[in-house]
C-alpha atoms as a PDB file:
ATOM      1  CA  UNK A   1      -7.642  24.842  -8.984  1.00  0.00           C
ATOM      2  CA  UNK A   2      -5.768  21.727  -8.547  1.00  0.00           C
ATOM      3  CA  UNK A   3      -7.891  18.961 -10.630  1.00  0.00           C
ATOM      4  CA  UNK A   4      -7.928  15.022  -9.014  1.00  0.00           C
ATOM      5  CA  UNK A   5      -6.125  12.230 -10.708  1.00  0.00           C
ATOM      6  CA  UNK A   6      -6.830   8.625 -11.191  1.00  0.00           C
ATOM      7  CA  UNK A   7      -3.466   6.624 -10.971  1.00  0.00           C
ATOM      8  CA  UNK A   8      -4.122   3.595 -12.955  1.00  0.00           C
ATOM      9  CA  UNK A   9      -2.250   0.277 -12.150  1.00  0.00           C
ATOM     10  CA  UNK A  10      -1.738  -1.779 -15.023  1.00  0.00           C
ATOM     11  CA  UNK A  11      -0.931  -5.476 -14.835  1.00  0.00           C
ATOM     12  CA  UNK A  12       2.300  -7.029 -14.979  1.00  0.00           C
ATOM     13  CA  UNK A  13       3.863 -10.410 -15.344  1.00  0.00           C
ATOM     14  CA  UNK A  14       2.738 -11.732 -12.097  1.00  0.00           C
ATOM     15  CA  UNK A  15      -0.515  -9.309 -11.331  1.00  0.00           C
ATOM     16  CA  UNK A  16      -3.759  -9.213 -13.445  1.00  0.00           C
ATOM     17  CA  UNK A  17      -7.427  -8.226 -12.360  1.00  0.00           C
ATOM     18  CA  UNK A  18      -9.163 -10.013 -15.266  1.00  0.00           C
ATOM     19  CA  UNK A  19     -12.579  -8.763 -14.390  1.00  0.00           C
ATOM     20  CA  UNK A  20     -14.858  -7.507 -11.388  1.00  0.00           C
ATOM     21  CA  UNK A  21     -18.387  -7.117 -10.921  1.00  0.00           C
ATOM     22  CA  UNK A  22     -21.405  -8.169  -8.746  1.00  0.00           C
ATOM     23  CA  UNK A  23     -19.416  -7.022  -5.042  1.00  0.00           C
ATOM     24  CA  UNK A  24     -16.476  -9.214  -6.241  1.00  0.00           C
ATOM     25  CA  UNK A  25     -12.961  -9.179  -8.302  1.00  0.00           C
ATOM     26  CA  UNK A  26     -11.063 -12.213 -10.537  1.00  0.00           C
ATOM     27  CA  UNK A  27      -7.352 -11.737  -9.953  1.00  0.00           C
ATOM     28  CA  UNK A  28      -4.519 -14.035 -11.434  1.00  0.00           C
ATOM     29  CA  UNK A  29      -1.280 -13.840  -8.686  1.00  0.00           C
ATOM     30  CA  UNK A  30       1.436 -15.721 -10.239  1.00  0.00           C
ATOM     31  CA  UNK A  31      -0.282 -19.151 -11.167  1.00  0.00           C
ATOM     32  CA  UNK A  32      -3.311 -18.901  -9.113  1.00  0.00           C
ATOM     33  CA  UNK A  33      -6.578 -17.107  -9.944  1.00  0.00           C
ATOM     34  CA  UNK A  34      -8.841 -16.057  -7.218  1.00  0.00           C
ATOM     35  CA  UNK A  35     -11.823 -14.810  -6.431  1.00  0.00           C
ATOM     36  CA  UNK A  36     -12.351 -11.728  -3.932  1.00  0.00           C
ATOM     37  CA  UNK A  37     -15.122  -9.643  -2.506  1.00  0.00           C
ATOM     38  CA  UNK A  38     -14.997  -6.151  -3.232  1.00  0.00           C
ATOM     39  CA  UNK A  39     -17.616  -3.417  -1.897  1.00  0.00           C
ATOM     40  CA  UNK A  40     -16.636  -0.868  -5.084  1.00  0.00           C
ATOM     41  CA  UNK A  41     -17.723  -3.459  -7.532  1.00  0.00           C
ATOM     42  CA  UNK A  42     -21.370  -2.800  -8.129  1.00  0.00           C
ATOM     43  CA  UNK A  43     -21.483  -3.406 -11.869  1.00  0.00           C
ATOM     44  CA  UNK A  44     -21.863  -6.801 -13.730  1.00  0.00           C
ATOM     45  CA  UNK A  45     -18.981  -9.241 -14.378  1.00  0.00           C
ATOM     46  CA  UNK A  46     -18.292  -9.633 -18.021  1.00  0.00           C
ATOM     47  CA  UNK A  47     -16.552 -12.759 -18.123  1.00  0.00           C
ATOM     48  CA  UNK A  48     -18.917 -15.731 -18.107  1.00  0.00           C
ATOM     49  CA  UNK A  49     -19.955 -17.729 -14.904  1.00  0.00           C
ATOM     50  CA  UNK A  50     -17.964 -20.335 -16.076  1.00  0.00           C
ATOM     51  CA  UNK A  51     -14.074 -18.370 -15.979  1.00  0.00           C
ATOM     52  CA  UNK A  52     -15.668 -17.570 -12.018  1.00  0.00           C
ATOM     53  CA  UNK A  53     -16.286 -20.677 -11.168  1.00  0.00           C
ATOM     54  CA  UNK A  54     -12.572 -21.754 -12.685  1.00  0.00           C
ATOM     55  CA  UNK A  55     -10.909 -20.121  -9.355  1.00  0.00           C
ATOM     56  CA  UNK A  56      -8.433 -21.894  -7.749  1.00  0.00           C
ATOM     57  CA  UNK A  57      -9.695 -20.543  -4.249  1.00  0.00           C
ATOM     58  CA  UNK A  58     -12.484 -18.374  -3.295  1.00  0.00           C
ATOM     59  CA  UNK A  59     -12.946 -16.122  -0.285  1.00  0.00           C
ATOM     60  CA  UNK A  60     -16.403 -16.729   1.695  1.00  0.00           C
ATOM     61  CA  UNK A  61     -16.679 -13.145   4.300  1.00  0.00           C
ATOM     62  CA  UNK A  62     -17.688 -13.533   7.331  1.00  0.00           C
ATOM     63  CA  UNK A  63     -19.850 -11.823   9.940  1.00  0.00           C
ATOM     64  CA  UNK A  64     -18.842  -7.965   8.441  1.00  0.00           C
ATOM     65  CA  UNK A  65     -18.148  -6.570  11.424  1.00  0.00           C
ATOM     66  CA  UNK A  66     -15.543  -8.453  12.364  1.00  0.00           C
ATOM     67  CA  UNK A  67     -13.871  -8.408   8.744  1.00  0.00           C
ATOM     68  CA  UNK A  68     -12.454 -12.146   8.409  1.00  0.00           C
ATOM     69  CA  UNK A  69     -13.770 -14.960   6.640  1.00  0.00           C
ATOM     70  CA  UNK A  70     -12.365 -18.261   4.914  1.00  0.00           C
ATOM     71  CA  UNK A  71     -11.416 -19.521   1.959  1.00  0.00           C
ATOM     72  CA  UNK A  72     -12.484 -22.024  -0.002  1.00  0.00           C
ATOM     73  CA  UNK A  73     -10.452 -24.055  -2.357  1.00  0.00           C
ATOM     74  CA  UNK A  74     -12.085 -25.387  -5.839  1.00  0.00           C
ATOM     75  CA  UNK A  75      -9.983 -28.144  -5.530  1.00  0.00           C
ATOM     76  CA  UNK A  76     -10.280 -28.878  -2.340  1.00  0.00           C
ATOM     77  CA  UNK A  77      -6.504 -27.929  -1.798  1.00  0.00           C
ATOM     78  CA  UNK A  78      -5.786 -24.079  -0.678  1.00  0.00           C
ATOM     79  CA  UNK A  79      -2.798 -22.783  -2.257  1.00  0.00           C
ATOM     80  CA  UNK A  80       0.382 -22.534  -0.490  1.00  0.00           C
ATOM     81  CA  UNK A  81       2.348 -19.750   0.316  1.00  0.00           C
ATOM     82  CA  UNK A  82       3.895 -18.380  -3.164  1.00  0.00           C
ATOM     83  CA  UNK A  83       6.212 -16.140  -4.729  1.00  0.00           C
ATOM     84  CA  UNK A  84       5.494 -12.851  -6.726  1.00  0.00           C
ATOM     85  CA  UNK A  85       8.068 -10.812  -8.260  1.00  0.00           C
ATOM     86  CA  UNK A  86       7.646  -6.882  -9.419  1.00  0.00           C
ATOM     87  CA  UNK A  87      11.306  -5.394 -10.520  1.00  0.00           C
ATOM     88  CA  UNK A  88      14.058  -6.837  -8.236  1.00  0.00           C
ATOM     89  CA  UNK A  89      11.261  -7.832  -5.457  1.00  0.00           C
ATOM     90  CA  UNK A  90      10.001 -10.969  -4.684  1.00  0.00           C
ATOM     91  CA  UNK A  91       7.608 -11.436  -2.107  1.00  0.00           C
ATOM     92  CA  UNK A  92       5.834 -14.258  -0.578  1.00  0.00           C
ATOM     93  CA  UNK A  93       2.069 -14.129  -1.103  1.00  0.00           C
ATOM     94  CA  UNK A  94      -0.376 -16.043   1.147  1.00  0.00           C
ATOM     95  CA  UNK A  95      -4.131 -16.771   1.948  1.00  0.00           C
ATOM     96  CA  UNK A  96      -5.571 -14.893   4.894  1.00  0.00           C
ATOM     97  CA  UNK A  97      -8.151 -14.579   7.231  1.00  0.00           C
ATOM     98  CA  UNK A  98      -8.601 -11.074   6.162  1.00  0.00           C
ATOM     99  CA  UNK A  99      -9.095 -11.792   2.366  1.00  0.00           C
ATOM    100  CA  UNK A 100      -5.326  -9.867   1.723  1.00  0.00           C
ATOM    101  CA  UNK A 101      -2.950 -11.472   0.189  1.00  0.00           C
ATOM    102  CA  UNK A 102       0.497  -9.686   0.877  1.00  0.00           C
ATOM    103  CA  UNK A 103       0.191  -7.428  -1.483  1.00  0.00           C
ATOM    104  CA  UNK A 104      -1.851  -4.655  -2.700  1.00  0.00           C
ATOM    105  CA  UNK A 105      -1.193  -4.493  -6.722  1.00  0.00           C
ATOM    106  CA  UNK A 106      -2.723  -1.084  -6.826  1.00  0.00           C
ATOM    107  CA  UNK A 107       0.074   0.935  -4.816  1.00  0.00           C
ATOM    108  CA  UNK A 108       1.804   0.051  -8.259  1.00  0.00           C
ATOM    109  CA  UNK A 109       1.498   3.580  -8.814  1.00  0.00           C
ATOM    110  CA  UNK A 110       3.245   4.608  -6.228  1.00  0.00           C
ATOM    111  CA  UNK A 111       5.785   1.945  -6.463  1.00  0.00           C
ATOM    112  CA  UNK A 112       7.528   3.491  -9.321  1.00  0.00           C
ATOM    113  CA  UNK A 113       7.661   7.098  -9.048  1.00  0.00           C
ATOM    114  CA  UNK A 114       8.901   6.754  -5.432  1.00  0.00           C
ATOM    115  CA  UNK A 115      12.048   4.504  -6.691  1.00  0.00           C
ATOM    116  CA  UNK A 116      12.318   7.528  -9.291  1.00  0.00           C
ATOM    117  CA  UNK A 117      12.582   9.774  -6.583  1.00  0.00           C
ATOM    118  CA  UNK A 118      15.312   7.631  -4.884  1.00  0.00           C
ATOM    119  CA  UNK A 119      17.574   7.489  -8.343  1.00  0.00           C
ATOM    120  CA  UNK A 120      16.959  10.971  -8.935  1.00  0.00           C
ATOM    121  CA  UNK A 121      18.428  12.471  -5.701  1.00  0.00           C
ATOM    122  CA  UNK A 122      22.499  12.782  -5.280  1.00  0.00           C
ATOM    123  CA  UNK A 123      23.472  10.764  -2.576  1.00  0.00           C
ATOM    124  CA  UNK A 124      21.904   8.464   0.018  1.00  0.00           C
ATOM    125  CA  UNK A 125      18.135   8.740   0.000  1.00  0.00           C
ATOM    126  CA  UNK A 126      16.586   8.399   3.723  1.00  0.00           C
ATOM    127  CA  UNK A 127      12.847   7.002   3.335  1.00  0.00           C
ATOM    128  CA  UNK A 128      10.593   6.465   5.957  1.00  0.00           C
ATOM    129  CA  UNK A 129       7.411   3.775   5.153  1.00  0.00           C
ATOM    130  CA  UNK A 130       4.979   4.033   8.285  1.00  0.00           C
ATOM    131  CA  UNK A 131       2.021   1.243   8.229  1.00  0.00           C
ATOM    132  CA  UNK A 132       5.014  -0.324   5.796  1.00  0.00           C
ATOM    133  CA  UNK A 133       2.678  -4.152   6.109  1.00  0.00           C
ATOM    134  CA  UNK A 134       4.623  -6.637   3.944  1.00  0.00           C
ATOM    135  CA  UNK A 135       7.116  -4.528   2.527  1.00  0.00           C
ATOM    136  CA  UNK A 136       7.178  -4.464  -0.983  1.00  0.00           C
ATOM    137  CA  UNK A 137       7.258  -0.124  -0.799  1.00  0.00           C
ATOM    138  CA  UNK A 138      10.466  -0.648   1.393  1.00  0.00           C
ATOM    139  CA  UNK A 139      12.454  -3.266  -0.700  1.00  0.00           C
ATOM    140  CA  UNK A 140      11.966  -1.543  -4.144  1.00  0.00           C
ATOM    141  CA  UNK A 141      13.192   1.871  -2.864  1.00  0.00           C
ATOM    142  CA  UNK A 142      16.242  -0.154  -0.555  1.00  0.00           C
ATOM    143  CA  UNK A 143      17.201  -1.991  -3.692  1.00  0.00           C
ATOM    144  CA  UNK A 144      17.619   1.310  -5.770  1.00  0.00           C
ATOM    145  CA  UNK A 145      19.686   2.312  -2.991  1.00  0.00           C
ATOM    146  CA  UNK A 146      17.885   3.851  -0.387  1.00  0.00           C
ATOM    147  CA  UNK A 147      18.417   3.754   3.356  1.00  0.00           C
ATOM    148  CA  UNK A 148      14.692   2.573   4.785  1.00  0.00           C
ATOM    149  CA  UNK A 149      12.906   2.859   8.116  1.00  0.00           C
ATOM    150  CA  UNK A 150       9.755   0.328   7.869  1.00  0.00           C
ATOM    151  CA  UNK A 151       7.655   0.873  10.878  1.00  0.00           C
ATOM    152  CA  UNK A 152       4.373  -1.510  11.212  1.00  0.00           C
ATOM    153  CA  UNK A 153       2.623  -2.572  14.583  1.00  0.00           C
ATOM    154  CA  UNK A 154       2.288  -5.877  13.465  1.00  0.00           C
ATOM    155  CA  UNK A 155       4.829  -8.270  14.494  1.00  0.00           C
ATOM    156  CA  UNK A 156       3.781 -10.940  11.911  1.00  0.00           C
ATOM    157  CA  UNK A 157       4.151  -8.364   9.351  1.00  0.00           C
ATOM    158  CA  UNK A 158       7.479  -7.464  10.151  1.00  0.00           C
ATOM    159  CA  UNK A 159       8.223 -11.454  10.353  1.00  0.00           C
ATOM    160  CA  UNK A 160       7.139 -11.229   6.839  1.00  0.00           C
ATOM    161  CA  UNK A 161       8.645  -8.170   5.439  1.00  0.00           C
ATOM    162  CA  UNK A 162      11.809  -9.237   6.591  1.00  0.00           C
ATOM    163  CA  UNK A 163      11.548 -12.953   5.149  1.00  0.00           C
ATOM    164  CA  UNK A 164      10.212 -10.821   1.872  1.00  0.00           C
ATOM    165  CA  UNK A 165      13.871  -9.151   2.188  1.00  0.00           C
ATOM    166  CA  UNK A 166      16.124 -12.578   2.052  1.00  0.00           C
ATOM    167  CA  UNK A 167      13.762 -13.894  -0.697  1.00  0.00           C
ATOM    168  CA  UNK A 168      14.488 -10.949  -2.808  1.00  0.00           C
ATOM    169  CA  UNK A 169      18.615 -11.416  -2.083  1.00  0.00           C
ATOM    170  CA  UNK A 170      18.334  -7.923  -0.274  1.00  0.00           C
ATOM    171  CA  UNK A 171      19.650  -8.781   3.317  1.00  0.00           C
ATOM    172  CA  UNK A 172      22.789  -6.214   2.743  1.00  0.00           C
ATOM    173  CA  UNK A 173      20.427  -3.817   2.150  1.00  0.00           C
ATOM    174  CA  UNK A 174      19.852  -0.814   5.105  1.00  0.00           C
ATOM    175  CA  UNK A 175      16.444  -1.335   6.760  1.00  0.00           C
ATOM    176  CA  UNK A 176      15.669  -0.884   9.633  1.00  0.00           C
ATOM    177  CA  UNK A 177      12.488  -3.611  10.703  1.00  0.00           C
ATOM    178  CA  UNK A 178      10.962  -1.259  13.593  1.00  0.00           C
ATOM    179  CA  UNK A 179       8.069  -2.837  15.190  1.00  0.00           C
ATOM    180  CA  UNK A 180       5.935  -0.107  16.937  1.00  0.00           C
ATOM    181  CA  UNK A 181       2.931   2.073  16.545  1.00  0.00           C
ATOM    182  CA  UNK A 182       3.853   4.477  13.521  1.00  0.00           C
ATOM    183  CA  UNK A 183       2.357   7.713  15.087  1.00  0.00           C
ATOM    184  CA  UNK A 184       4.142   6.997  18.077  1.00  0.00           C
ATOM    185  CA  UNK A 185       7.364   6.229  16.245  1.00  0.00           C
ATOM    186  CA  UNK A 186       7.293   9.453  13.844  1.00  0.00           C
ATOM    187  CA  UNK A 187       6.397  11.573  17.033  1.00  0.00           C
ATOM    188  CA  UNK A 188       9.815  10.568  18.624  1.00  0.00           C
ATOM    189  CA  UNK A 189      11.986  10.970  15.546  1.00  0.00           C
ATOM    190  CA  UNK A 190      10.738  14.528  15.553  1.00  0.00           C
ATOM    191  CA  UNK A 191      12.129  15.135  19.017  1.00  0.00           C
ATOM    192  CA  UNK A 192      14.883  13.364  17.834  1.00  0.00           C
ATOM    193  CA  UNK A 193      15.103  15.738  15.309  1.00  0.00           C
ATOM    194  CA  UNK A 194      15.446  13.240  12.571  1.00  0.00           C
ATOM    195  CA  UNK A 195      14.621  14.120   9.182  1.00  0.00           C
ATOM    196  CA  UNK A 196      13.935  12.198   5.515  1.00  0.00           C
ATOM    197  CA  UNK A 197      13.694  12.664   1.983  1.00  0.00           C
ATOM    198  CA  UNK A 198      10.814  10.300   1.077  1.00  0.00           C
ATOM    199  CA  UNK A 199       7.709   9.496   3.543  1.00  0.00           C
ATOM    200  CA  UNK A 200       5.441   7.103   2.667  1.00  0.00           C
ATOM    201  CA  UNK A 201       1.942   6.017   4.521  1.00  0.00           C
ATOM    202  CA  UNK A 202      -0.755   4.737   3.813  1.00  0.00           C
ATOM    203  CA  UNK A 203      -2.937   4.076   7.625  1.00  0.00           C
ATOM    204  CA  UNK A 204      -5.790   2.299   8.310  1.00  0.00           C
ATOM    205  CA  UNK A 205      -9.010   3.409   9.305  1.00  0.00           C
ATOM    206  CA  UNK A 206      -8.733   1.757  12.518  1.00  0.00           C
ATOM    207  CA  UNK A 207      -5.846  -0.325  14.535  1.00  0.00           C
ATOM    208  CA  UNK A 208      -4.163  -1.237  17.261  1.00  0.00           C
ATOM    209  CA  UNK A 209      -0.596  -0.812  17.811  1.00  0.00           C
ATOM    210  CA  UNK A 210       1.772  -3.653  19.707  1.00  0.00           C
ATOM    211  CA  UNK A 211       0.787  -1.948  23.349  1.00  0.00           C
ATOM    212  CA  UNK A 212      -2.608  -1.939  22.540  1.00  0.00           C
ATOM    213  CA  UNK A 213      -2.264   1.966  21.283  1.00  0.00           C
ATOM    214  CA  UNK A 214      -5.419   2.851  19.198  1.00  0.00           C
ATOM    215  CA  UNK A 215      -5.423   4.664  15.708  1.00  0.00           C
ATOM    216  CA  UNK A 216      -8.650   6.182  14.317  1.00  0.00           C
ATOM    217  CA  UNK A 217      -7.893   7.889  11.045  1.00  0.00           C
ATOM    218  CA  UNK A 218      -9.930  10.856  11.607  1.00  0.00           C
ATOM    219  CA  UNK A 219      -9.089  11.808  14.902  1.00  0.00           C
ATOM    220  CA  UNK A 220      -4.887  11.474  14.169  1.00  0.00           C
ATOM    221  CA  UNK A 221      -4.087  11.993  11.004  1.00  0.00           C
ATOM    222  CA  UNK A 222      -3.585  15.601  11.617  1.00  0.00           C
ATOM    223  CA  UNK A 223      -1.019  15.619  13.658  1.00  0.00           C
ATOM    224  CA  UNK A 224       0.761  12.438  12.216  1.00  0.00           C
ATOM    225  CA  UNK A 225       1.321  14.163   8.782  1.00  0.00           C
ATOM    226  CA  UNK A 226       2.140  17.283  10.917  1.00  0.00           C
ATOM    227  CA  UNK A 227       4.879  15.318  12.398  1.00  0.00           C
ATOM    228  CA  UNK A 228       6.049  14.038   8.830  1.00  0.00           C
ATOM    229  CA  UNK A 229       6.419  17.520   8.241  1.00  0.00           C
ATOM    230  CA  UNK A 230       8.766  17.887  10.512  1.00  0.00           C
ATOM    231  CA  UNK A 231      10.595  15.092   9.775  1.00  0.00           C
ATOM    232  CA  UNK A 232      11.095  16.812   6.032  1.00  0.00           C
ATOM    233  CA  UNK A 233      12.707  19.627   4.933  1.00  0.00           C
ATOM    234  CA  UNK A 234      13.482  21.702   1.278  1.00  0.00           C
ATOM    235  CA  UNK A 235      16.056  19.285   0.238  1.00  0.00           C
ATOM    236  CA  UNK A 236      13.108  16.310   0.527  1.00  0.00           C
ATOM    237  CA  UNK A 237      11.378  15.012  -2.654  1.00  0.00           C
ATOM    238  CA  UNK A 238       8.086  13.215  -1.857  1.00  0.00           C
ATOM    239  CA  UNK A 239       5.568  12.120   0.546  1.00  0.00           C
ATOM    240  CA  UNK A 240       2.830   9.785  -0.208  1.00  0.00           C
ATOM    241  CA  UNK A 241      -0.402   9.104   1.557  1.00  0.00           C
ATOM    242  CA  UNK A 242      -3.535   6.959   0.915  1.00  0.00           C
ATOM    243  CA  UNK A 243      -6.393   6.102   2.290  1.00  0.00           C
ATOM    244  CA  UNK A 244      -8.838   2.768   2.533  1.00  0.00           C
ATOM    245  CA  UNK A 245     -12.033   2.500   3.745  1.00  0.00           C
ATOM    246  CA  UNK A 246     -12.499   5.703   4.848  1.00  0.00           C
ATOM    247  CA  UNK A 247     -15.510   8.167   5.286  1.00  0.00           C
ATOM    248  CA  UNK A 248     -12.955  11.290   4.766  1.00  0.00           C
ATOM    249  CA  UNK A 249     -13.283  12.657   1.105  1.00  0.00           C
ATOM    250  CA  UNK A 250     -10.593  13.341  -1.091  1.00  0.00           C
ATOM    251  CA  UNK A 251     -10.788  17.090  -0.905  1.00  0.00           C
ATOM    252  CA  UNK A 252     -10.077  16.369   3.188  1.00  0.00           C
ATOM    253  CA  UNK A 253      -7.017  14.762   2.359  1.00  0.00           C
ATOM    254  CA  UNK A 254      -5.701  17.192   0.133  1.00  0.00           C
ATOM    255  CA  UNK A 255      -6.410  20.075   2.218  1.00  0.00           C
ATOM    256  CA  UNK A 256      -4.753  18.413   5.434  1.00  0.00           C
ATOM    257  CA  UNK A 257      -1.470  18.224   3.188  1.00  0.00           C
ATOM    258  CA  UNK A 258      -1.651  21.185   1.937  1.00  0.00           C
ATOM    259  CA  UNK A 259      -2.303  23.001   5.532  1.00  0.00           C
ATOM    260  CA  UNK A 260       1.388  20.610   6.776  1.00  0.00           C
ATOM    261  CA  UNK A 261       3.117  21.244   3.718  1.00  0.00           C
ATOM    262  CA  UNK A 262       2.243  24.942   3.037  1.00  0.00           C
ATOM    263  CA  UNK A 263       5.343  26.719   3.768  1.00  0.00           C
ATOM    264  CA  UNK A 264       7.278  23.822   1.280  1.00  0.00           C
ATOM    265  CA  UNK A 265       8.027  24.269  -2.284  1.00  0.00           C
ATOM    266  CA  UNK A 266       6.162  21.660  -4.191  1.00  0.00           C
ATOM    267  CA  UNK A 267       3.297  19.861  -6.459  1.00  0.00           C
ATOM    268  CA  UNK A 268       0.061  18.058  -4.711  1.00  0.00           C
ATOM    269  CA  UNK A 269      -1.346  15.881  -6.557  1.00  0.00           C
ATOM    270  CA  UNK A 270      -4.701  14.205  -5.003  1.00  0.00           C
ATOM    271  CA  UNK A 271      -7.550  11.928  -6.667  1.00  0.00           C
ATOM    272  CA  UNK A 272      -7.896   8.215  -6.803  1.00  0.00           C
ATOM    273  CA  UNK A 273      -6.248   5.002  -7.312  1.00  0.00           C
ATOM    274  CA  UNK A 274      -7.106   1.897  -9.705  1.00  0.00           C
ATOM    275  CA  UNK A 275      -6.594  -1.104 -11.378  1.00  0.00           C
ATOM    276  CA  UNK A 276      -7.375  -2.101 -14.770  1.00  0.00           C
ATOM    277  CA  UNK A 277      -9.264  -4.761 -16.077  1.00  0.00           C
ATOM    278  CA  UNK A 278      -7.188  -6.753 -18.311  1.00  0.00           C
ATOM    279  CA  UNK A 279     -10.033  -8.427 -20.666  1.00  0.00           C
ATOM    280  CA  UNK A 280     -12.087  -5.017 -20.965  1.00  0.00           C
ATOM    281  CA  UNK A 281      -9.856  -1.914 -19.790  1.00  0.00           C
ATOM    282  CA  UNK A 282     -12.701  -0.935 -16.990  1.00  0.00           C
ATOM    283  CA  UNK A 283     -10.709   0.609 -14.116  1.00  0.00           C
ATOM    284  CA  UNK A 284     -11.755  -0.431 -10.492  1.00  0.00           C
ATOM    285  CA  UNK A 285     -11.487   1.826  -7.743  1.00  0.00           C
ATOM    286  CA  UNK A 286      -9.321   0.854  -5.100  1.00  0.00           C
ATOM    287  CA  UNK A 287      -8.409   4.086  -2.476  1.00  0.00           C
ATOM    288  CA  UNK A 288      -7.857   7.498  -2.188  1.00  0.00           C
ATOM    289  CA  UNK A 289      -4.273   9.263  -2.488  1.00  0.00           C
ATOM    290  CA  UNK A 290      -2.784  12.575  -1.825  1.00  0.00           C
ATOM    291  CA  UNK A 291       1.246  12.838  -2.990  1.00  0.00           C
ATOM    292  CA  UNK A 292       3.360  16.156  -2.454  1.00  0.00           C
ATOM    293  CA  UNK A 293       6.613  15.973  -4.332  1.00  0.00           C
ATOM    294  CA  UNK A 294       9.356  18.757  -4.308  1.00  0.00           C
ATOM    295  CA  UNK A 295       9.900  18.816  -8.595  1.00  0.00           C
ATOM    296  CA  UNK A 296       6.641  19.962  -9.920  1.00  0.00           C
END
């Protein structure tokens, strides 16, 4: 019986979740500390009121069904666009409507065994990142010498990956930037009969792509990772997927990879992701994961 997994992201130079508690986190990015709400958080804080109320900014949500919000500076001042580094990365984090920042420090844990994968394999590794956002799970793999396709519907994202790519002296690596709805994308590379070594993607619950396409989880996930199946073969090495926000349960994910991956040599491993607490070592729950890798 295959038995979950929590991945646990620790912090790093530039990332730290120094506590969490009462629907909210207290993260330090780089210089800045800020305070963000966060639904899994139901416990009490255990810093004092005091280290709170010492964020530089502050996000206020707004009406909940429409998921934005503002921020609030302590200062007065909101923070400026800024850089983070992880390995040979450097990305430029910034304030938004949507209480993200650029980067989501828990997909740490996928960060590193998927550049692994990339310096493990003879040859040129082909890696496809659908949903790819900001970039950070393209550029690490591309600098340990992988050629990446980074698909995201977002043209602002793209904008951002690919200024993410000159900041991290990467512009002679091979990506291709494909703006485009990623179902829609990995559906033609299958009649294209294209094929990769490492999949990555991690979907929303709900979007839009750039002609207005719609993506509900639950209804297309099927038949995406059906076409990622395709797309791989026995000489691939890993495919990662997880899951925010959703109503599907862990046991739903793993069985719809297992179903698309049965007739593949391999390991699943399924459960969930977190981060830890730097002052007290409490892990906060962050998303659900699935990963099928060839080397068990």
């Amino acid at each position: 019986m295959l038995v979950p997994e929590i991945l646990v992201a620790e912090p790093w130079a530039d990332y730290a979740l120094l506590d969490s508690g009462a629907g909210r986190k207290l993260e330090r990015l780089g210089r800045w500390l800020l305070d963000r709400p966060d639904s899994q958080a139901l416990w009490r804080p255990s810093l004092p009121a005091e280290r709170w109320a010492a964020a530089d900014a502050r996000f206020l949500a707004g009406r909940e069904e429409e998921g934005s919000g503002r921020w609030e500076a302590k200062a007065g001042a909101l923070p400026g666009p800024w850089p983070i580094a992880y390995g040979p990365v450097r990305i430029e984090a910034q304030l938004t409507a949507f209480r993200h920042l650029g980067i989501f420090p828990e997909q740490r844990v996928h960060w590193d065994p998927v550049v692994d994968a990339v310096r493990a394999r003879s040859g040129e590794t082909a890696l496809l990142n659908l949903f790819g956002y900001t970039g950070m799970a393209s550029l690490l793999p591309a600098a340990a010498g992988a050629r990446v396709t980074h698909v995201d519907a977002s043209k602002k994202a793209i904008g951002w990956a690919r200024a993410n790519q000159e900041m991290s002296g990467l512009t002679d690596t091979p990506i291709r930037w494909i703006c485009d709805d990623a179902a829609r994308f990995a559906a033609r590379e299958v009649r294209r009969g294209s094929r990769y070594d490492v999949i990555v993607l991690d979907p929303p619950k709900y979007g839009r792509g750039p002609k207005n396409e719609v993506w509900r989880l639950e209804e297309q996930l099927p038949l995406l990772l059906a076409d990622c199946r395709a797309l791989m073969d026995e000489g691939s090495s890993m495919l990662v997927l997880t899951a925010y926000a959703t109503h599907l349960s862990m046991l739903t994910l793993q069985r719809l990879v297992e179903d698309a991956f049965a007739d593949l040599p391999g390991r699943i491993a399924v459960g969930e992701m977190a981060l830890r607490e730097e002052t007290t070592g409490r892990l906060l729950p962050t998303s659900l994961y699935v990963r099928w890798s060839r080397d068990a």
